[in-house]
Protein backbone atom coordinates (compact mmCIF):
# COMPACT_ATOMS: atom_id res chain seq x y z
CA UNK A 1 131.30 -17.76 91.19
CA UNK A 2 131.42 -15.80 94.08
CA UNK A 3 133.48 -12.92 91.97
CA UNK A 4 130.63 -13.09 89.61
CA UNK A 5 128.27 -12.29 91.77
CA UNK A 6 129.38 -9.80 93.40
CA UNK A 7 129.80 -7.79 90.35
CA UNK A 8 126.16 -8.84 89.16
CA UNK A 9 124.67 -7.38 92.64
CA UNK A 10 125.00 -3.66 91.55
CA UNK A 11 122.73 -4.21 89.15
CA UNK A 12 119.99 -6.43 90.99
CA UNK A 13 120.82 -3.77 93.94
CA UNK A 14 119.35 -1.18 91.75
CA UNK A 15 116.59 -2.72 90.55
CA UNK A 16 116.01 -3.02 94.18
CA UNK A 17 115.99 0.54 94.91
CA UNK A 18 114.28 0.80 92.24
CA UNK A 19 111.53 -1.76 93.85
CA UNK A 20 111.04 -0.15 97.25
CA UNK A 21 110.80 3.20 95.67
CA UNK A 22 107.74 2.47 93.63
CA UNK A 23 106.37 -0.40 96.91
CA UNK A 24 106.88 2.66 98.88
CA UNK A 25 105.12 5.08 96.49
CA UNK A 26 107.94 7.41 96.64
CA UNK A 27 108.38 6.50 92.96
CA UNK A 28 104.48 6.68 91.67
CA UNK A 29 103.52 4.36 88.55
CA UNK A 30 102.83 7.47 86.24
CA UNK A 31 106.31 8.70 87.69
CA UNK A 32 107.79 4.87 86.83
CA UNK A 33 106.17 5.15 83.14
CA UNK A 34 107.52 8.33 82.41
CA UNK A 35 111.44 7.21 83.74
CA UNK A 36 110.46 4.26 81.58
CA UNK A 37 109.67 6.26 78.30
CA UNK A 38 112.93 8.50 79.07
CA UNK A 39 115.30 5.67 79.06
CA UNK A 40 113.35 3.59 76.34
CA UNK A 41 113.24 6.24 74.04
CA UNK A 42 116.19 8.66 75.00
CA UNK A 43 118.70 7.20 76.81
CA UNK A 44 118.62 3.77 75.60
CA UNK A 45 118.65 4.60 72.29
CA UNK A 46 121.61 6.85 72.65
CA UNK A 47 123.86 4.17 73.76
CA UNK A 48 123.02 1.79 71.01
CA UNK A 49 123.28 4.30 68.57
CA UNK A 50 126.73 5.14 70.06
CA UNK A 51 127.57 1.65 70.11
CA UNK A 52 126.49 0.98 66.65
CA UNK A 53 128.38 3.69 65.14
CA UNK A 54 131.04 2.58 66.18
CA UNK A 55 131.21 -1.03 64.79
CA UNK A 56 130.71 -2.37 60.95
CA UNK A 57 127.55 -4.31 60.22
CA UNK A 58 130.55 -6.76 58.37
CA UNK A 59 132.55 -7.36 61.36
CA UNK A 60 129.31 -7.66 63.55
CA UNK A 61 127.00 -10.00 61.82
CA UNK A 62 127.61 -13.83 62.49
CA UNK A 63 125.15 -15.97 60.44
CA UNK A 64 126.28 -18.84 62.65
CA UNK A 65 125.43 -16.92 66.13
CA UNK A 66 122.18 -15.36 64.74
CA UNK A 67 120.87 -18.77 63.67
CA UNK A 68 122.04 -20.78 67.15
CA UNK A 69 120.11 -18.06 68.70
CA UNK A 70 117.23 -18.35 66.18
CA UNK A 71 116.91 -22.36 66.81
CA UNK A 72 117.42 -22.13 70.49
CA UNK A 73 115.12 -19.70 70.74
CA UNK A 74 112.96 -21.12 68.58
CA UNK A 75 113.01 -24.76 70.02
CA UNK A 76 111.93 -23.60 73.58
CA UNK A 77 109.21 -21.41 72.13
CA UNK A 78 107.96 -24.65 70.68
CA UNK A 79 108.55 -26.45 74.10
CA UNK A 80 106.32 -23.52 75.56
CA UNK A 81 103.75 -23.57 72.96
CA UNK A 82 103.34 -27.93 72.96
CA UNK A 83 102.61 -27.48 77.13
CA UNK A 84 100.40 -24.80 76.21
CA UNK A 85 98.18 -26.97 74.26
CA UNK A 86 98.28 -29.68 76.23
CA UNK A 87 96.72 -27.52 78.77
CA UNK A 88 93.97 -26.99 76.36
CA UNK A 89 94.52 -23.09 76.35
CA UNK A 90 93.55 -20.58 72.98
CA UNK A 91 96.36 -19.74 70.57
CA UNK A 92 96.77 -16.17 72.62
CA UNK A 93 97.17 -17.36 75.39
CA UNK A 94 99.68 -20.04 74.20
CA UNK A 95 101.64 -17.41 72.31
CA UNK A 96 101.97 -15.14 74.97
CA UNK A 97 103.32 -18.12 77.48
CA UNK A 98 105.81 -18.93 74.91
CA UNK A 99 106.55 -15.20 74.69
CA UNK A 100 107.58 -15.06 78.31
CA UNK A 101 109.66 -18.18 77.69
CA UNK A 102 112.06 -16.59 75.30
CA UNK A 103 111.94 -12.86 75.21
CA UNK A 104 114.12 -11.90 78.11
CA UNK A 105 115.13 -7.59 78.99
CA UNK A 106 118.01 -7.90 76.84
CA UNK A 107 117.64 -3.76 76.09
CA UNK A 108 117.24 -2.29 79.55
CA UNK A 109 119.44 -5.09 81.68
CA UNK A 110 121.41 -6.99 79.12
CA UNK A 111 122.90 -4.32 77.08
CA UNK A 112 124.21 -2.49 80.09
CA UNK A 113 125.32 -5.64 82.40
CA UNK A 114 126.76 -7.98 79.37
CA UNK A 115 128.75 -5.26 78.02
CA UNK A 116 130.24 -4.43 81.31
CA UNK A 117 130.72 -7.76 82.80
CA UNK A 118 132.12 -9.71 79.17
CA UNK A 119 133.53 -6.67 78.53
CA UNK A 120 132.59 -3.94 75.04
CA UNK A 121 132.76 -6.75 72.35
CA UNK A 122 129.90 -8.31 73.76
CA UNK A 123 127.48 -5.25 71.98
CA UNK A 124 127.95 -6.95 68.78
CA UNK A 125 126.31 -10.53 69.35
CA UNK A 126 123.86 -8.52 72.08
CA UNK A 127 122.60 -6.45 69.53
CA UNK A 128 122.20 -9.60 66.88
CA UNK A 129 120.08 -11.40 70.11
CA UNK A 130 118.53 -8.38 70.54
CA UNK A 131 116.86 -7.48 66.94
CA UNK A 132 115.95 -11.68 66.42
CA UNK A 133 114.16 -11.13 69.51
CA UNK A 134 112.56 -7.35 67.82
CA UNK A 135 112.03 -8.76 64.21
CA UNK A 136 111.24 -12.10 65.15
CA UNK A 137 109.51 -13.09 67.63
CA UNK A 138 107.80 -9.75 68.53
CA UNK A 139 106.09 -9.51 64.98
CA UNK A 140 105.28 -13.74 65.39
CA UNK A 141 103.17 -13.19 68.63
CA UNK A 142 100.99 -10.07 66.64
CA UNK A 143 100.46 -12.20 63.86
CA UNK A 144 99.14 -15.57 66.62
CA UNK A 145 97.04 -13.46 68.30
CA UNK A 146 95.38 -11.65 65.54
CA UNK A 147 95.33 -14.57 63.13
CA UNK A 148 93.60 -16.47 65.89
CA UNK A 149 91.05 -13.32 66.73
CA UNK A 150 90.67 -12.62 63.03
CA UNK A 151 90.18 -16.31 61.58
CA UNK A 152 93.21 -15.16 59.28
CA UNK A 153 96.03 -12.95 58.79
CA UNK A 154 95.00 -9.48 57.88
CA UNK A 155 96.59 -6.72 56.13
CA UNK A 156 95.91 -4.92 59.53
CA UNK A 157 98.18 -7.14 61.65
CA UNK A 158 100.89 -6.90 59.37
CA UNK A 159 100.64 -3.10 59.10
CA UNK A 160 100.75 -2.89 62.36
CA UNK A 161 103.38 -5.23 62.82
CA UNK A 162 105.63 -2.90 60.32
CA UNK A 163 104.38 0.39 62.17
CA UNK A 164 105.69 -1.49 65.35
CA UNK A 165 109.07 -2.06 63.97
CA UNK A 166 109.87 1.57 62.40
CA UNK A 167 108.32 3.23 65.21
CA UNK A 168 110.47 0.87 68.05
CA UNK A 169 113.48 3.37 69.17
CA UNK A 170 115.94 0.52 69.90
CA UNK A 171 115.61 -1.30 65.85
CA UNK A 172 115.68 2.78 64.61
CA UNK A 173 118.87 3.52 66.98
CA UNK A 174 120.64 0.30 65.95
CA UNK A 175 119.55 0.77 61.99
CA UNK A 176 120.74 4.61 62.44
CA UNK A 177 124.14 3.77 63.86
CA UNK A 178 125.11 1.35 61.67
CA UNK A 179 124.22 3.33 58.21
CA UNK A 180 126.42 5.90 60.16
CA UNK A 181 129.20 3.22 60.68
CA UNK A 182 128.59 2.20 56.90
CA UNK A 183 129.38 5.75 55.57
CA UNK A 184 132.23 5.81 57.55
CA UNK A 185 131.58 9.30 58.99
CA UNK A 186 133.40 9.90 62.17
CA UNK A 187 131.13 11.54 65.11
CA UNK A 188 132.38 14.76 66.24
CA UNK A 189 133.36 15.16 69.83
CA UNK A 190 130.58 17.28 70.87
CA UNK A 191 128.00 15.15 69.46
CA UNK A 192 130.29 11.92 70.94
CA UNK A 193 129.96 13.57 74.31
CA UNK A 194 126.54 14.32 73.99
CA UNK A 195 125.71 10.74 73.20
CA UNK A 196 128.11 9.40 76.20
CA UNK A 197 126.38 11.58 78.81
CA UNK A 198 122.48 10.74 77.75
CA UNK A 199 123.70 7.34 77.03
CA UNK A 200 125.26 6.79 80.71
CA UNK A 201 121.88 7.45 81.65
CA UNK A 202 120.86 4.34 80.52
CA UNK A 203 121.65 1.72 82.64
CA UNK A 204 120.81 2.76 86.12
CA UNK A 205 117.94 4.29 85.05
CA UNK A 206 117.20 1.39 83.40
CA UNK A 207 117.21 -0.84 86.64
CA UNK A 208 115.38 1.41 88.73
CA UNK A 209 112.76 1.15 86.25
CA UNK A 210 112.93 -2.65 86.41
CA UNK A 211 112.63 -2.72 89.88
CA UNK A 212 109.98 0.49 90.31
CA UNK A 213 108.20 -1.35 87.17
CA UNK A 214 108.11 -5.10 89.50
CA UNK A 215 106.50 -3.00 92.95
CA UNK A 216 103.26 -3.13 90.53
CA UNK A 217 103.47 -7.30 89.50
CA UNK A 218 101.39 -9.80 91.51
CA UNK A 219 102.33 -13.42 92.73
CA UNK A 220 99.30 -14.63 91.35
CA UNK A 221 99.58 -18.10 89.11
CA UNK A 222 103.06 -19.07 90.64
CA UNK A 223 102.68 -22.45 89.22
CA UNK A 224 102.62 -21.15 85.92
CA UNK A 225 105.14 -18.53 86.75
CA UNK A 226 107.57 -21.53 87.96
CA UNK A 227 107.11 -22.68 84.85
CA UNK A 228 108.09 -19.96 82.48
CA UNK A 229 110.49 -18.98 84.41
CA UNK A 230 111.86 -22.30 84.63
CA UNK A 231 112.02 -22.58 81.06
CA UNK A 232 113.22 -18.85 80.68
CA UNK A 233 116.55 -18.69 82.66
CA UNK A 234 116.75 -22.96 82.68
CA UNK A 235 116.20 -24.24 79.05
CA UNK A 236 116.41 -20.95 76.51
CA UNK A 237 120.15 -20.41 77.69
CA UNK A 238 120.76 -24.35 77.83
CA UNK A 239 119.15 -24.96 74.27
CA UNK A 240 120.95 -21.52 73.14
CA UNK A 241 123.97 -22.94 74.27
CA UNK A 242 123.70 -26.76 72.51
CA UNK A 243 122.75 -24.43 69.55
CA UNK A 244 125.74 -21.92 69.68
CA UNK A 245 128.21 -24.99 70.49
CA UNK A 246 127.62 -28.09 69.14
CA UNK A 247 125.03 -27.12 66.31
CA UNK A 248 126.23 -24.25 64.77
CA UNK A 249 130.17 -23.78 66.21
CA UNK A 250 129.88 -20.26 67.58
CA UNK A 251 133.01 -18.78 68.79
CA UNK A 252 133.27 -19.42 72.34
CA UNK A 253 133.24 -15.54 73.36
CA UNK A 254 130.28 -14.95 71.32
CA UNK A 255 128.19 -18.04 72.45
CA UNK A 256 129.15 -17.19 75.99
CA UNK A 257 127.74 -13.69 75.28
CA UNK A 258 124.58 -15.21 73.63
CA UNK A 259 123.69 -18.06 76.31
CA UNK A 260 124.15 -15.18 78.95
CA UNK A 261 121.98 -13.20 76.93
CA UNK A 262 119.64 -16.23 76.99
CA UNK A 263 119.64 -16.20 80.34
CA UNK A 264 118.03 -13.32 81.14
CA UNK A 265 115.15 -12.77 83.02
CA UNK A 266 111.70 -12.16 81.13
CA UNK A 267 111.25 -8.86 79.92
CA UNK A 268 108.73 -6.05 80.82
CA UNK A 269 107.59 -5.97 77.26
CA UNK A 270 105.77 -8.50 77.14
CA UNK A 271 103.73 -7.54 80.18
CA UNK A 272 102.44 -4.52 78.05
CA UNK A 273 101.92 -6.74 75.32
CA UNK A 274 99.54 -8.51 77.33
CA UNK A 275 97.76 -5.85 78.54
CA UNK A 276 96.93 -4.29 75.23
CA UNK A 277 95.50 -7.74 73.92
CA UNK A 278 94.23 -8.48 77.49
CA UNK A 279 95.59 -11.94 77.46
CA UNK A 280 97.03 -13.23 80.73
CA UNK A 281 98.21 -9.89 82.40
CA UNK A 282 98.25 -11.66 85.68
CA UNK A 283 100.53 -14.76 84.78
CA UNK A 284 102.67 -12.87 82.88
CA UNK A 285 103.26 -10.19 85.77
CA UNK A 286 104.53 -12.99 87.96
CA UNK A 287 106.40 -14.81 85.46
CA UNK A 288 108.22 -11.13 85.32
CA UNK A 289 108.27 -11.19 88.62
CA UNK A 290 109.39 -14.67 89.40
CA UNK A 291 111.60 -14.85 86.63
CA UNK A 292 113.24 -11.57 87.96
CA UNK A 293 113.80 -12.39 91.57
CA UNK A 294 115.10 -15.82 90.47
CA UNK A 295 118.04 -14.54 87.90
CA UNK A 296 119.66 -12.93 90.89
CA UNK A 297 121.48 -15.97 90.80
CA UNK A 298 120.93 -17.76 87.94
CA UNK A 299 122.47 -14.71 86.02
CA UNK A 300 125.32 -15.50 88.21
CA UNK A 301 125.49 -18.92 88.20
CA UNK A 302 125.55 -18.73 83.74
CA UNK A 303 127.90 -15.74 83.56
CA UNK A 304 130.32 -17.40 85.55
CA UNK A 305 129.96 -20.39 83.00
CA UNK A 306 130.61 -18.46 80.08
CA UNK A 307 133.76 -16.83 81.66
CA UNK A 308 135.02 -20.14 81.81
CA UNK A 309 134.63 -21.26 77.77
């Protein structure tokens, strides 16, 4: 455990910079959003296109993993959802509590840390986690909250939903790199080079964004914040995990991979998703918060697990 740790405090460490610099105001929030945009659009997507390319769709897709992650994921979204009407809130509200319960920052901390920590053959079921949590479950909370606004589901909400998706770097990266993989064109060193440099980029600027991102989250709601956190790093990794194991007989690596993966802490996604549809902002900063600040160990604690299968 302690070994695990240790090599998961890098990471939290620079999230940490990353937190005092933007507390500090060193790192301003138009300065975070614009580190943000480089690595979401740039950086980011030059490592999962690099990673992509390099692996078949065949030898990557599991149906077994994707639909343990799919019912885990699933089943505490529906956990999330039943508490959320039992505390007599709206259906946006509700959807975006369940959001915070599932959708953890598998593409700026999970892609990075998973792949370093259970090793490179840990991008394949990552990636699979990764676009359920894209195609699935971020087009299901735009069609809640504007079937609940609208009184039904409109042509808009699914047009934007399909904007969403073609215009999201990571899905366009992944999609890219595996139609090169599928063509079987080899990338020329130069362009290989290119992609490892930019790419490298990615994961500590990354977790200074996390962190510079968090200096801007309140505390407020930390009931509700225990909560979703609670269910976020608690019950979508143990419920992955049943899934991936007992359900659905995952290989061991890969389930290990995808309950780590389930583990994470919520992601900063859904904090903008909030804001745009002004539902809960506050409760889902501090479940990011929370949820964040908690996983220093719990991300521990689960990885060490997994080693273990």
């Amino acid at each position: 455990m302690l070994a695990i740790f240790l090599k998961t405090l890098p990471f939290f460490a620079l999230i940490g910079l990353g937190y005092w610099a933007g507390r500090t105001r060193f790192f301003t929030a138009e300065a975070t959003a614009y580190l943000t945009k480089f690595v979401f659009y740039f950086a980011l997507s030059a490592m999962l296109f690099r990673f992509s390319a390099n692996l078949s769709l065949a030898e990557v897709w599991d149906s077994r993993l994707v639909a343990a992650y799919l019912w885990g994921t699933g089943f505490v979204y529906g956990i999330a959802t039943l508490t959320g009407f039992l505390r007599r809130l709206d259906v946006p509200a509700t959807a975006m509590e369940a959001q915070c319960a599932v959708i953890g920052n598998t593409g700026f901390l999970g892609v990075p840390m998973l792949t370093l920590l259970l090793g490179a053959e840990a991008i394949g079921p990552v990636v699979l986690a990764l676009a359920v949590d894209l195609i699935v479950f971020s087009s299901l909370i735009v069609i809640l909250i504007t079937g609940a606004r609208d009184g039904q589901l409109s042509l808009r909400a699914l047009r934007t939903i399909s904007v969403g998706l073609v215009k999201n770097p990571m899905i366009v990266a992944m999609t890219l790199g595996f139609i090169w993989s599928g063509l079987q064109i080899p990338i020329p060193d130069p362009m290989n080079e290119f992609l490892a440099i930019l790419g490298g980029a990615a994961t500590p600027g990354a977790l200074f964004a996390i962190g510079a991102s968090l200096a801007t989250k309140s505390a407020e709601k930390l009931h509700v914040a225990g909560w979703l956190s609670f269910c976020k790093l608690v019950l979508h990794p143990a419920f992955v995990g049943f899934a991936a194991l007992w359900l659905f007989n995952v290989d061991p690596y890969k389930a290990g991979v995808i309950i780590a993966t389930a583990a994470l802490p919520v992601a900063g996604n859904v904090y903008m998703l909030a804001q745009h549809y002004n539902v809960g902002p506050q409760r889902v900063s501090a479940a990011i918060l929370v949820s964040t600040l908690l996983s220093i160990l719990s991300v521990s604690l689960v990885i060490a697990w997994v080693t273990a299968l």
